[in-house]
N, C-alpha and C. Protein backbone atom coordinates (compact mmCIF):
# COMPACT_ATOMS: atom_id res chain seq x y z
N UNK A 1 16.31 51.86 36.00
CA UNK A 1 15.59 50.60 35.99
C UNK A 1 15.90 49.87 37.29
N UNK A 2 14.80 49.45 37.84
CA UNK A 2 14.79 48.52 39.11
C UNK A 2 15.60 47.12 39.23
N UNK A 3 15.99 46.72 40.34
CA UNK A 3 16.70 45.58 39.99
C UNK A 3 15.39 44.01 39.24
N UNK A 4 14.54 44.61 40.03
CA UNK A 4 13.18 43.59 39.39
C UNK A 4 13.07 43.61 37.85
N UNK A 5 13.09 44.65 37.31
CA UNK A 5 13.18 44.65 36.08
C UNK A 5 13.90 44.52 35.06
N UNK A 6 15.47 44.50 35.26
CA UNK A 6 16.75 43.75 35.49
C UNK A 6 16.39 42.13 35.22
N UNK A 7 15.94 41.90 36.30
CA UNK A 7 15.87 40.45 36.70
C UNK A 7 15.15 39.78 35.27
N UNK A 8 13.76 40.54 35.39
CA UNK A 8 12.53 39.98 34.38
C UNK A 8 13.04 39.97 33.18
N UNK A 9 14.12 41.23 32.58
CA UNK A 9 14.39 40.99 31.70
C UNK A 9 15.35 39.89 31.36
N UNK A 10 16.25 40.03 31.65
CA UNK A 10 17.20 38.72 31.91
C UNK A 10 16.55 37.39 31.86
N UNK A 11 15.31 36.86 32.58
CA UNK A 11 14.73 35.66 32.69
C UNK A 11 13.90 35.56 31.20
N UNK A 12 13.68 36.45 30.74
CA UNK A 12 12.43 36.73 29.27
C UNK A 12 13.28 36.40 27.90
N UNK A 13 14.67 36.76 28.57
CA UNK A 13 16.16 36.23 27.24
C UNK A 13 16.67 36.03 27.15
N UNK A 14 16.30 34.88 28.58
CA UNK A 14 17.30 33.36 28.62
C UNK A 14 16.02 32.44 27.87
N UNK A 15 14.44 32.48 28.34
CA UNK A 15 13.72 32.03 27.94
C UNK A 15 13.40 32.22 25.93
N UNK A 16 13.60 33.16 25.79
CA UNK A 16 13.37 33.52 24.36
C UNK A 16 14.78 32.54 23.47
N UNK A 17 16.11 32.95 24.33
CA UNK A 17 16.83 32.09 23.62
C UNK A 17 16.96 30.70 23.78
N UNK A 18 16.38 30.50 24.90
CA UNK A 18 16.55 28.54 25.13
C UNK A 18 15.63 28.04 24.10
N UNK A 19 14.29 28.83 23.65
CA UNK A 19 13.52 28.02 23.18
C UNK A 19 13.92 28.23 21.14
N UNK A 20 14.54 29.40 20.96
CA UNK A 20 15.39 29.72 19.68
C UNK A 20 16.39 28.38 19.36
N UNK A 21 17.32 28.04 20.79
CA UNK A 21 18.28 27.00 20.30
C UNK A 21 17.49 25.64 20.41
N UNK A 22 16.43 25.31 21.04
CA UNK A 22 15.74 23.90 21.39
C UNK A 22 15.30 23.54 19.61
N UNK A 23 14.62 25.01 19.44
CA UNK A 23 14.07 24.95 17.86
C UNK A 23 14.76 24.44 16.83
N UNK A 24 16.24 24.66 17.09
CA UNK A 24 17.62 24.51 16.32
C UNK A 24 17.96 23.38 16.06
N UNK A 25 17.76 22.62 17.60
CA UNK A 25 18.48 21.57 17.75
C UNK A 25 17.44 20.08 16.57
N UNK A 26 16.57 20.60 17.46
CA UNK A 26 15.45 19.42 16.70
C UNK A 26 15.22 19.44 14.82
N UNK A 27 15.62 20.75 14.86
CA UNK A 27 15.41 20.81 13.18
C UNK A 27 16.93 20.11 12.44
N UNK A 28 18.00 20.25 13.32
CA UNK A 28 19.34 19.67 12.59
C UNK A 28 18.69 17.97 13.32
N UNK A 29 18.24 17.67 14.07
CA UNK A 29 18.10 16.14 14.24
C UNK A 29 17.39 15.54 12.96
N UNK A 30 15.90 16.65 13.03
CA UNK A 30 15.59 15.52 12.17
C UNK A 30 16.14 16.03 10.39
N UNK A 31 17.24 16.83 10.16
CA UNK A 31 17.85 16.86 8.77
C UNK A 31 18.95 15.32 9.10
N UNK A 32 19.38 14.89 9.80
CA UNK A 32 20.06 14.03 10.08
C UNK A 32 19.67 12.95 9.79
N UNK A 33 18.57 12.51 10.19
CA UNK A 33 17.94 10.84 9.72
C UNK A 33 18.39 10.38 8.45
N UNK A 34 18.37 9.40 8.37
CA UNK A 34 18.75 8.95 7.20
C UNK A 34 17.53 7.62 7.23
N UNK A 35 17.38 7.49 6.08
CA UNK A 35 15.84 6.51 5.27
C UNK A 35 17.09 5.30 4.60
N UNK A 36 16.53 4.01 5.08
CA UNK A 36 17.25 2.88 4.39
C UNK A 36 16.39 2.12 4.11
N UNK A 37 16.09 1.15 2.81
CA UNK A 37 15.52 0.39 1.98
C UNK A 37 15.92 -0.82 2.91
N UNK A 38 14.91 -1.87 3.49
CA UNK A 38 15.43 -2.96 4.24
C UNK A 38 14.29 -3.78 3.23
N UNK A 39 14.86 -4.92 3.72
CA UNK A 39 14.29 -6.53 3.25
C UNK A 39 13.31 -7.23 4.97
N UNK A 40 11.97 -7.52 4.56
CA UNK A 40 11.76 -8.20 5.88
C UNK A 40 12.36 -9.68 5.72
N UNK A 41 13.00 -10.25 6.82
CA UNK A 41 13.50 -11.60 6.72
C UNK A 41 12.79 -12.72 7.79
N UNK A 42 11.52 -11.68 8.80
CA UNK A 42 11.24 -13.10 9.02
C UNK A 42 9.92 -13.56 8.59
N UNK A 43 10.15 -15.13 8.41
CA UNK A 43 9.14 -15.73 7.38
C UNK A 43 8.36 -15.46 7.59
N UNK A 44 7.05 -15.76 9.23
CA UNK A 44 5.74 -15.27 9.22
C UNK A 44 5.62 -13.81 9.02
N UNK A 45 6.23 -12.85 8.77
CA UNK A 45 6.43 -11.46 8.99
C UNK A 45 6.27 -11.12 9.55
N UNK A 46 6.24 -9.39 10.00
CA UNK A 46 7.26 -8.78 10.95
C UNK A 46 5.61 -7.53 11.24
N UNK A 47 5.49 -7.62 12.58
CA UNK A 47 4.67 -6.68 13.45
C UNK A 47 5.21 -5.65 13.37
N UNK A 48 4.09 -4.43 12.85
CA UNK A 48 4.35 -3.37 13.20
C UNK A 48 3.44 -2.47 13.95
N UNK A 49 3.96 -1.85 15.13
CA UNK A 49 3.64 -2.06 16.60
C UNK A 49 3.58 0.28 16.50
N UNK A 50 2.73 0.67 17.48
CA UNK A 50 2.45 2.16 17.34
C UNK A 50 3.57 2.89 17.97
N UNK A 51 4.71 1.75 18.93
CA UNK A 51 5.61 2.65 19.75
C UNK A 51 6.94 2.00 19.28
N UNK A 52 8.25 2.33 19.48
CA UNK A 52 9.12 1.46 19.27
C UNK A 52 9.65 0.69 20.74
N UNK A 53 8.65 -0.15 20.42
CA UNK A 53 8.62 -1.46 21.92
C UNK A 53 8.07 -2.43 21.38
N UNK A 54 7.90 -3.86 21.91
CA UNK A 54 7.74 -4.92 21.39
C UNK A 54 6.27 -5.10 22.07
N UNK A 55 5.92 -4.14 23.07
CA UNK A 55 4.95 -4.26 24.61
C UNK A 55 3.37 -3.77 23.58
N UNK A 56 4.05 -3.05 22.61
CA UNK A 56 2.87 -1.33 22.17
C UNK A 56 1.83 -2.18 21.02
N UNK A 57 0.67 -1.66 21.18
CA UNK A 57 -0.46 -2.19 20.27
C UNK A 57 0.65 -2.48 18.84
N UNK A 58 -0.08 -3.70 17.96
CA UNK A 58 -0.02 -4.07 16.97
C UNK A 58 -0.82 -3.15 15.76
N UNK A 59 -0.34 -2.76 14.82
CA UNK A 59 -0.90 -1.87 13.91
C UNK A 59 -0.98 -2.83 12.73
N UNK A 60 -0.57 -3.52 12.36
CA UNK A 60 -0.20 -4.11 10.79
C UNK A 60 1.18 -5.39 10.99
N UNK A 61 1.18 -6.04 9.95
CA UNK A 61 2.35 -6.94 9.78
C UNK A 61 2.45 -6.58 8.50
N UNK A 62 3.97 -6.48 8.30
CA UNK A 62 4.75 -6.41 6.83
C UNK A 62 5.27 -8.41 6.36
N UNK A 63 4.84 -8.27 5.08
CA UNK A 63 5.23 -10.22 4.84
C UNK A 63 6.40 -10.41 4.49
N UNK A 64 7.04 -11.28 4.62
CA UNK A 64 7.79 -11.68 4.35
C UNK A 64 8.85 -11.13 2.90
N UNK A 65 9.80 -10.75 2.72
CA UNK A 65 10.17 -10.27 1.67
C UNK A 65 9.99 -8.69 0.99
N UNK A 66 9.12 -8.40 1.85
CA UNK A 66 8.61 -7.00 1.50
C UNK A 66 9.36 -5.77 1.75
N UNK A 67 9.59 -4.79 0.99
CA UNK A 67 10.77 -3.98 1.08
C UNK A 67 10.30 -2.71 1.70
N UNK A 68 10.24 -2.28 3.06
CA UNK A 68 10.28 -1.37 3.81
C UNK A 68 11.24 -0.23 3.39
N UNK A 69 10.98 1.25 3.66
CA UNK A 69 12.03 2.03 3.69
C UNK A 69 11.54 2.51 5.54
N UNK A 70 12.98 2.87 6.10
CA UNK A 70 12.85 3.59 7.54
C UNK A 70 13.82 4.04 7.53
N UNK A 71 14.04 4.78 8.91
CA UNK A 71 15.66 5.43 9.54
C UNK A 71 16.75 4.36 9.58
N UNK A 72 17.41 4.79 8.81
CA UNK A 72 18.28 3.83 9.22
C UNK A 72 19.15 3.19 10.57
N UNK A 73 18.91 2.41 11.30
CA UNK A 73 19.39 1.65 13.02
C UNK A 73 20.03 0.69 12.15
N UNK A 74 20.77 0.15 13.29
CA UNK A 74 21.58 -0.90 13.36
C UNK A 74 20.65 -2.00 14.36
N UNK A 75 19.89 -1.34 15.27
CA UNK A 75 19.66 -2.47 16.56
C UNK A 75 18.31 -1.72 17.18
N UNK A 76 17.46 -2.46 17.59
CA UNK A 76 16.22 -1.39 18.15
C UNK A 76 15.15 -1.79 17.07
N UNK A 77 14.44 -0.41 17.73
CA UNK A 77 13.17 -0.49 16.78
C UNK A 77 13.42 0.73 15.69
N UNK A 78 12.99 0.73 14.87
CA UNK A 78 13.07 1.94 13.86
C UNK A 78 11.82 2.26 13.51
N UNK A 79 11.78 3.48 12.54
CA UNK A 79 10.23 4.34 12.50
C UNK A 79 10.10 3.96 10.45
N UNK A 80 8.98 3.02 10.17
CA UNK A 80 8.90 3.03 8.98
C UNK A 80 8.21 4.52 8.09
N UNK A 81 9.14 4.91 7.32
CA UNK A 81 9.15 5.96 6.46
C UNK A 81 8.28 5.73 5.00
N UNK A 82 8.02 4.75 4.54
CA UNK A 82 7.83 4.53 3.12
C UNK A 82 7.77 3.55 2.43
N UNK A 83 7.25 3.30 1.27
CA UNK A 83 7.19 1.85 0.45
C UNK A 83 6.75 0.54 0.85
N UNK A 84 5.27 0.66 2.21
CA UNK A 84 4.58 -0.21 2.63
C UNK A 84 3.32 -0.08 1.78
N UNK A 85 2.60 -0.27 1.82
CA UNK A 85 0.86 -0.46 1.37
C UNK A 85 0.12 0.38 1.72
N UNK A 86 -0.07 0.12 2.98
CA UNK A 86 -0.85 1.11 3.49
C UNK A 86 -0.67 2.30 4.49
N UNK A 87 -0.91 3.20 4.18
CA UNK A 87 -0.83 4.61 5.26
C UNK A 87 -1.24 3.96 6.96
N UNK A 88 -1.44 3.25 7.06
CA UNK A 88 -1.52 3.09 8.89
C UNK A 88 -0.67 2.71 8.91
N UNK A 89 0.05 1.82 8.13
CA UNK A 89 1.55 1.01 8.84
C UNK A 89 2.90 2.18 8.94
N UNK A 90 2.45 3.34 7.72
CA UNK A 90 3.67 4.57 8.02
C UNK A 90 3.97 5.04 9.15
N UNK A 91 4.98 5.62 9.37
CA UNK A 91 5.52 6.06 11.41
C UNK A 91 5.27 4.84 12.16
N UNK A 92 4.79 3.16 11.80
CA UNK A 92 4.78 2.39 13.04
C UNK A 92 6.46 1.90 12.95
N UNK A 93 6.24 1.16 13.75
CA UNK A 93 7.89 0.76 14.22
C UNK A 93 8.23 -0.77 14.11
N UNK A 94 8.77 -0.91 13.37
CA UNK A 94 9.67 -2.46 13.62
C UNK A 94 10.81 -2.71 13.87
N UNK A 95 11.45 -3.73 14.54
CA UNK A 95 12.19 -4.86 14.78
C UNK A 95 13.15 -4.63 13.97
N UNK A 96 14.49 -4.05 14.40
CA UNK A 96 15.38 -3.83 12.90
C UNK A 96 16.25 -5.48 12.72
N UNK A 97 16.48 -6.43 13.98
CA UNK A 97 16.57 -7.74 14.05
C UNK A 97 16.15 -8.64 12.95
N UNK A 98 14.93 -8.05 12.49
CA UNK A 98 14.04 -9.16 11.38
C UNK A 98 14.22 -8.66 10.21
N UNK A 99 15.10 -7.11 10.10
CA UNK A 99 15.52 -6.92 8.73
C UNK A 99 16.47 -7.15 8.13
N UNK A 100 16.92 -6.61 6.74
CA UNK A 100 18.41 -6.80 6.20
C UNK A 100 18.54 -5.50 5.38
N UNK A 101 19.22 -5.00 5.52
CA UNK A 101 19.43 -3.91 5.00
C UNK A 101 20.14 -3.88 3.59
N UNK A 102 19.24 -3.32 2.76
CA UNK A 102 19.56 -3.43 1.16
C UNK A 102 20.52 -1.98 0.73
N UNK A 103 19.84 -0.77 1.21
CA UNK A 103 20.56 0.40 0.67
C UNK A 103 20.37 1.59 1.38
N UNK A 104 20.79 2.62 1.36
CA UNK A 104 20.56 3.98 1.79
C UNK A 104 19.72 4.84 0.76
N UNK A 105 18.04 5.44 0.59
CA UNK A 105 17.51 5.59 0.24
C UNK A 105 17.26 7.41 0.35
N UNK A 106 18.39 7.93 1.23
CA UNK A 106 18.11 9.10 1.62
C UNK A 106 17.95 9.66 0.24
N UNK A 107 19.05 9.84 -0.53
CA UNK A 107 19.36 10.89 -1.48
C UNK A 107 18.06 10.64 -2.74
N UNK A 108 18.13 9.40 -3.10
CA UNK A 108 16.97 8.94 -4.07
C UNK A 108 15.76 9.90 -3.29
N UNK A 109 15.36 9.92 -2.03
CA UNK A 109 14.13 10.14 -1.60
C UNK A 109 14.02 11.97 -1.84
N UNK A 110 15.33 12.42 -1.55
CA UNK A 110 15.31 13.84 -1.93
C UNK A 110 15.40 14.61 -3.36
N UNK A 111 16.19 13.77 -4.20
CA UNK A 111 16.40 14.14 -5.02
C UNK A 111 14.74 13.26 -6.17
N UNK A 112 14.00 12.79 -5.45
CA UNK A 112 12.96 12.80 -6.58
C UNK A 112 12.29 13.19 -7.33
N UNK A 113 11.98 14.42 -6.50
CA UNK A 113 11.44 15.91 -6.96
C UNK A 113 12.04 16.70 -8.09
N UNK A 114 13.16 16.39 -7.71
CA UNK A 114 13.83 16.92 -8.76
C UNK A 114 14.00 17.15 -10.22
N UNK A 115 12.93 16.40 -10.60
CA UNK A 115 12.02 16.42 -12.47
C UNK A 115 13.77 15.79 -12.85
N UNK A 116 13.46 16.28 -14.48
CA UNK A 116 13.64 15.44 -15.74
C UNK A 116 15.30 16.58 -15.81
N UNK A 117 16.46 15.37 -15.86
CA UNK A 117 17.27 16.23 -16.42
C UNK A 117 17.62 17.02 -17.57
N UNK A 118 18.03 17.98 -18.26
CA UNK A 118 17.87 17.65 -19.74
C UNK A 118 19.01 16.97 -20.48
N UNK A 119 18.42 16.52 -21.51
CA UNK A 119 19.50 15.85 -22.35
C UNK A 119 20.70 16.53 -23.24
N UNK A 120 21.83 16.03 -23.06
CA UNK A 120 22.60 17.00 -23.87
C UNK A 120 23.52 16.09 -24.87
């Protein structure tokens, strides 16, 4: 075998494996997220915007009091996951500033599926 072909191979399974571990990486990120039940706290309510920026089109406002589920942040914008109204406001992003954080919703959200225990 030529050194060219040497080479090609070598470059074909570094490429085959970079894109094996890229695949890896992103699938343990998003097992990682975690979904938290927040409270909106500010009174006129809270914009939810298509990017997580304050700059990005307006999609919807959540009112006042209304219980969002998203990723759970501390600071930033976060990606709403669940328990809004309507399907356009899902994946937009709000203001984690204007929330309060009630609970961690991960396990409830996985384990829903999970049907009827039986009784014993």
């Amino acid at each position: 075998m030529g050194t060219r072909s040497v080479v090609a191979l070598m470059v074909a399974g570094a490429a085959v494996t970079g894109s094996a571990l890229a695949g890896t990486a992103s699938a343990e990120t998003r097992a990682e997220v975690r979904t938290c039940e927040y409270l909106v706290t500010a009174r006129h309510g809270l914009r939810v915007h298509t990017r997580p920026n304050a700059h990005s089109p307006v999609v919807g406002v959540l009112s006042h009091g209304q219980r969002p589920w998203a990723d759970c942040k501390r600071r930033g914008f976060t990606e709403i996951r669940g328990n809004v109204g309507g399907v356009e406001l899902r994946h937009g992003f709000i203001n984690v500033k204007h929330l309060k954080l009630i609970r961690d919703v991960t396990d409830d959200r996985v384990s829903a599926g999970a049907g009827r225990q039986p009784v014993r």
